[in-house]
PDB file of N, CA and C in Angstrom:
ATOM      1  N   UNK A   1    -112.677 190.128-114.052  1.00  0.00           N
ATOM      2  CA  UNK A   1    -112.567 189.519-115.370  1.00  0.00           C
ATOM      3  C   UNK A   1    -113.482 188.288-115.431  1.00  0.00           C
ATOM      4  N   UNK A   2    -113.950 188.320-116.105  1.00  0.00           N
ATOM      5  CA  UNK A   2    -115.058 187.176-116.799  1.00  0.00           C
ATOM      6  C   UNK A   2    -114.292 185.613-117.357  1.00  0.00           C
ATOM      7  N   UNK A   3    -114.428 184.886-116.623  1.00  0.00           N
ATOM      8  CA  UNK A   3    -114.411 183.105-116.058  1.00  0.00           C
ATOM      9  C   UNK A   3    -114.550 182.451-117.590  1.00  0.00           C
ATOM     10  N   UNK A   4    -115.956 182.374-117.513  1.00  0.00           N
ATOM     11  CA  UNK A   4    -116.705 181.630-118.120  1.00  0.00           C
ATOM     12  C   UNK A   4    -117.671 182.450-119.190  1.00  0.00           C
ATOM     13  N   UNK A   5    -117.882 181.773-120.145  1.00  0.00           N
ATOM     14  CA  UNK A   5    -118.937 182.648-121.211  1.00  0.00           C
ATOM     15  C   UNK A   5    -119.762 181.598-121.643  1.00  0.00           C
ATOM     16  N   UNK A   6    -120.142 180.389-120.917  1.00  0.00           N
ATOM     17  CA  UNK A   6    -121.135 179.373-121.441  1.00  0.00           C
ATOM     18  C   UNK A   6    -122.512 180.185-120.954  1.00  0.00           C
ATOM     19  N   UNK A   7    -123.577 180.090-122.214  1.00  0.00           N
ATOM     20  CA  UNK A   7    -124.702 180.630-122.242  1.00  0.00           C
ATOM     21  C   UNK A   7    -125.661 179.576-123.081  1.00  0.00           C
ATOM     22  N   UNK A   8    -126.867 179.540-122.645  1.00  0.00           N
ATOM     23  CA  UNK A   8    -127.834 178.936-123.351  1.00  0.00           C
ATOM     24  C   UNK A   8    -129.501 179.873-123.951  1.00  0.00           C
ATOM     25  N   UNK A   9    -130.078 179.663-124.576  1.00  0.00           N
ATOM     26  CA  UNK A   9    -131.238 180.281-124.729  1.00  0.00           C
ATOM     27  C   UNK A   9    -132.108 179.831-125.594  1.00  0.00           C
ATOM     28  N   UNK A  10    -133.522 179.984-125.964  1.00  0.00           N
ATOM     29  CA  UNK A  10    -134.515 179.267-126.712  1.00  0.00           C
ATOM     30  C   UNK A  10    -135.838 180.376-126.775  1.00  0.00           C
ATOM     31  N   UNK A  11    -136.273 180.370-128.115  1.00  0.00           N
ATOM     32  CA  UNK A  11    -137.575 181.133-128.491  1.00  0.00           C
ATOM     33  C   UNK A  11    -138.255 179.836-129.425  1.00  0.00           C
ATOM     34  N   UNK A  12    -139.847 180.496-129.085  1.00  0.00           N
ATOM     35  CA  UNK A  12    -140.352 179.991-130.253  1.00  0.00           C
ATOM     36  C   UNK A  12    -141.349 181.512-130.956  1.00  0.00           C
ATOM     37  N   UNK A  13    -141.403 180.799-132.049  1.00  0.00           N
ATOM     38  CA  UNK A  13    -142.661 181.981-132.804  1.00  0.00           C
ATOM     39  C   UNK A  13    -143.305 181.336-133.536  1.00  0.00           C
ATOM     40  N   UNK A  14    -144.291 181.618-134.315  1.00  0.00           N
ATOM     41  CA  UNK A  14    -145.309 181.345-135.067  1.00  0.00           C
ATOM     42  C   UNK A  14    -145.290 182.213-136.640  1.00  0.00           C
ATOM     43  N   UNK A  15    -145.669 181.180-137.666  1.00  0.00           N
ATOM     44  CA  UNK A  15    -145.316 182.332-138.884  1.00  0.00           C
ATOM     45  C   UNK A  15    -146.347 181.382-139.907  1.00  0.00           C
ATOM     46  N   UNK A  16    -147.488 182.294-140.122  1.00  0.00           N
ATOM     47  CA  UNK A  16    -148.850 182.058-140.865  1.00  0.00           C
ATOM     48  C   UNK A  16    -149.081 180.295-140.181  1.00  0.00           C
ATOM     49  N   UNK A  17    -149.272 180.347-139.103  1.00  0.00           N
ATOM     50  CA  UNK A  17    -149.710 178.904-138.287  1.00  0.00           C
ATOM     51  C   UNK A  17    -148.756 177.693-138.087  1.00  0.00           C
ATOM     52  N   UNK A  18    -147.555 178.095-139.029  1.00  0.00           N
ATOM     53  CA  UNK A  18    -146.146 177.292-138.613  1.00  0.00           C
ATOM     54  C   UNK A  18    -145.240 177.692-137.088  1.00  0.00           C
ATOM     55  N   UNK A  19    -145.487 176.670-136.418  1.00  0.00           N
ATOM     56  CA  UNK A  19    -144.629 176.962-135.163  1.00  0.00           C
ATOM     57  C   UNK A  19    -142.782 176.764-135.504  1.00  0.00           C
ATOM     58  N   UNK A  20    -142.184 177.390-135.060  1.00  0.00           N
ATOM     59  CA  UNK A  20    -140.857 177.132-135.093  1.00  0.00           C
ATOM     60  C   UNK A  20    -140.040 177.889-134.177  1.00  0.00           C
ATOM     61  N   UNK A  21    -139.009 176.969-133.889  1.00  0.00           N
ATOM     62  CA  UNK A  21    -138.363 177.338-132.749  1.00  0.00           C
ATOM     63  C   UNK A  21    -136.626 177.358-132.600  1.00  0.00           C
ATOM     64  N   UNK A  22    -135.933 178.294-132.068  1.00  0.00           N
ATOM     65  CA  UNK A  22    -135.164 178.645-132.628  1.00  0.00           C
ATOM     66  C   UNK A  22    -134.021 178.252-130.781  1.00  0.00           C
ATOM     67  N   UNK A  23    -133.022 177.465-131.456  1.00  0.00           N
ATOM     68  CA  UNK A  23    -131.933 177.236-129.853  1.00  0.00           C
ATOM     69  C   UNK A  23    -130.960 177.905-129.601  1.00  0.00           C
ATOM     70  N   UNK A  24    -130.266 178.652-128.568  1.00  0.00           N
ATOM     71  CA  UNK A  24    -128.263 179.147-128.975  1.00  0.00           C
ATOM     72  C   UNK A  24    -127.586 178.632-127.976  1.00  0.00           C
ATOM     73  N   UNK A  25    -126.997 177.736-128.109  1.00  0.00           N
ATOM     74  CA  UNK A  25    -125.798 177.621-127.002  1.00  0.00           C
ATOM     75  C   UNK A  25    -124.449 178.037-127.705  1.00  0.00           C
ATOM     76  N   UNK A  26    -123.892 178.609-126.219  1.00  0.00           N
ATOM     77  CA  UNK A  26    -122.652 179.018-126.267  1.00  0.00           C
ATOM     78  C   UNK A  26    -121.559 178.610-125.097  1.00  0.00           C
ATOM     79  N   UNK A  27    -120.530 177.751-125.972  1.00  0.00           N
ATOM     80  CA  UNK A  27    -119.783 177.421-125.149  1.00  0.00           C
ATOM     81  C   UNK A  27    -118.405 178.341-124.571  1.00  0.00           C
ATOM     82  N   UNK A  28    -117.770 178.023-123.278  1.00  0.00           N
ATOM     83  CA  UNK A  28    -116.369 178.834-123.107  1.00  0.00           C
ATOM     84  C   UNK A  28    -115.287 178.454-124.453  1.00  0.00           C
ATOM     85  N   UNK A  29    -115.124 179.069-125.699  1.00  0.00           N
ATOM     86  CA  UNK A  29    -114.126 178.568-126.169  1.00  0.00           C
ATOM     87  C   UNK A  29    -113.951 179.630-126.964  1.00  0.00           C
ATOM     88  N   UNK A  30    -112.465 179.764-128.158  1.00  0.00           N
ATOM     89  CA  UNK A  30    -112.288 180.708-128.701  1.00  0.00           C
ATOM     90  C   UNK A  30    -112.458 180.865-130.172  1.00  0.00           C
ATOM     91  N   UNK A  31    -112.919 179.753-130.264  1.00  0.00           N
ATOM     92  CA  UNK A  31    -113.414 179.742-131.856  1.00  0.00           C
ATOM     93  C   UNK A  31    -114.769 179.933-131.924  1.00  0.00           C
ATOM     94  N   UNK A  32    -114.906 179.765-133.331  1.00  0.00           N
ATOM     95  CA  UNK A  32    -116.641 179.558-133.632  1.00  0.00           C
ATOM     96  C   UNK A  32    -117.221 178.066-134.093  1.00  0.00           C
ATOM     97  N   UNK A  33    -118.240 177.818-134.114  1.00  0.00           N
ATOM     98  CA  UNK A  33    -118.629 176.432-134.484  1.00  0.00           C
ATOM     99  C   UNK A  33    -120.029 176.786-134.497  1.00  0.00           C
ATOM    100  N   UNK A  34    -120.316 177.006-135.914  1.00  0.00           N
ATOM    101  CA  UNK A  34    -122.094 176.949-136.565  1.00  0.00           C
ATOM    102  C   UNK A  34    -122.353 176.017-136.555  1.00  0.00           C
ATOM    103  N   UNK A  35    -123.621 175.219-136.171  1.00  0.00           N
ATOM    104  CA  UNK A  35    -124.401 174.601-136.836  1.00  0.00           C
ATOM    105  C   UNK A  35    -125.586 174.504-137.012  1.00  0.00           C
ATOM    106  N   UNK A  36    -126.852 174.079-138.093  1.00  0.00           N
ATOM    107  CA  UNK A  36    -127.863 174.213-138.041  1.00  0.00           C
ATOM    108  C   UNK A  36    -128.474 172.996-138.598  1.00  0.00           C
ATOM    109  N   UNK A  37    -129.865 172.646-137.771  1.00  0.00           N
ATOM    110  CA  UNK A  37    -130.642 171.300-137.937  1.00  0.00           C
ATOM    111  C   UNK A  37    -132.142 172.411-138.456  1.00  0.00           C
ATOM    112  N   UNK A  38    -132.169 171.645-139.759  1.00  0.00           N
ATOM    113  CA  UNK A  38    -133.745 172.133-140.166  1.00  0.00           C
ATOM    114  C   UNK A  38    -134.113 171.289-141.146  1.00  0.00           C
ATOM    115  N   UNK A  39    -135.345 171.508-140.883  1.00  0.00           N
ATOM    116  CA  UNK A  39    -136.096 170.422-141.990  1.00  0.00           C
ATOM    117  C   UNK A  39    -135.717 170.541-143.736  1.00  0.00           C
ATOM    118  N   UNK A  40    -135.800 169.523-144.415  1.00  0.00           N
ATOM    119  CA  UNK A  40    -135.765 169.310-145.686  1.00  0.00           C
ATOM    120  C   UNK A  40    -136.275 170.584-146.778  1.00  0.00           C
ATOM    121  N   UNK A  41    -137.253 170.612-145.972  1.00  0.00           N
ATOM    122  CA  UNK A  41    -138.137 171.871-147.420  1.00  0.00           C
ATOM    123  C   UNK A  41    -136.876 173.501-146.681  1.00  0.00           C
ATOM    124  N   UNK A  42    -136.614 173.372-145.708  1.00  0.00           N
ATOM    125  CA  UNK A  42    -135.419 174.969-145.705  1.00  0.00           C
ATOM    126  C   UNK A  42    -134.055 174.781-146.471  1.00  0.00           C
ATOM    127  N   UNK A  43    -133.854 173.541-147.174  1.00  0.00           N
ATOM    128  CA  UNK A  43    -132.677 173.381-147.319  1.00  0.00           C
ATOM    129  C   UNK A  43    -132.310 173.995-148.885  1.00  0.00           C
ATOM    130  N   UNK A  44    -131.272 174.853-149.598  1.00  0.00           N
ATOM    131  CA  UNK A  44    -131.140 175.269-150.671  1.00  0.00           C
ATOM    132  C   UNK A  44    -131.095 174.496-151.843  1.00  0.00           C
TER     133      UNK A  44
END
């Protein structure tokens, strides 16, 4: 049986000469918890 489920990971890509880069951590716990940091011009 599986302990622990803390995981981390990171990409980047490129999109028409914009770099951007994308993070996931995941902690041991049983809920969820979104969050997201992005610049001003992504925001609705």
């Amino acid at each position: 049986m599986a302990r622990s489920m803390t995981g981390w990971g990171k990409g980047d890509f490129n999109i028409k000469g914009d770099l951007y880069a994308i993070e996931v951590k995941a902690l041991n716990h049983r809920f969820i918890d979104i969050s997201m940091r992005a610049p001003e011009r992504f925001s609705p």
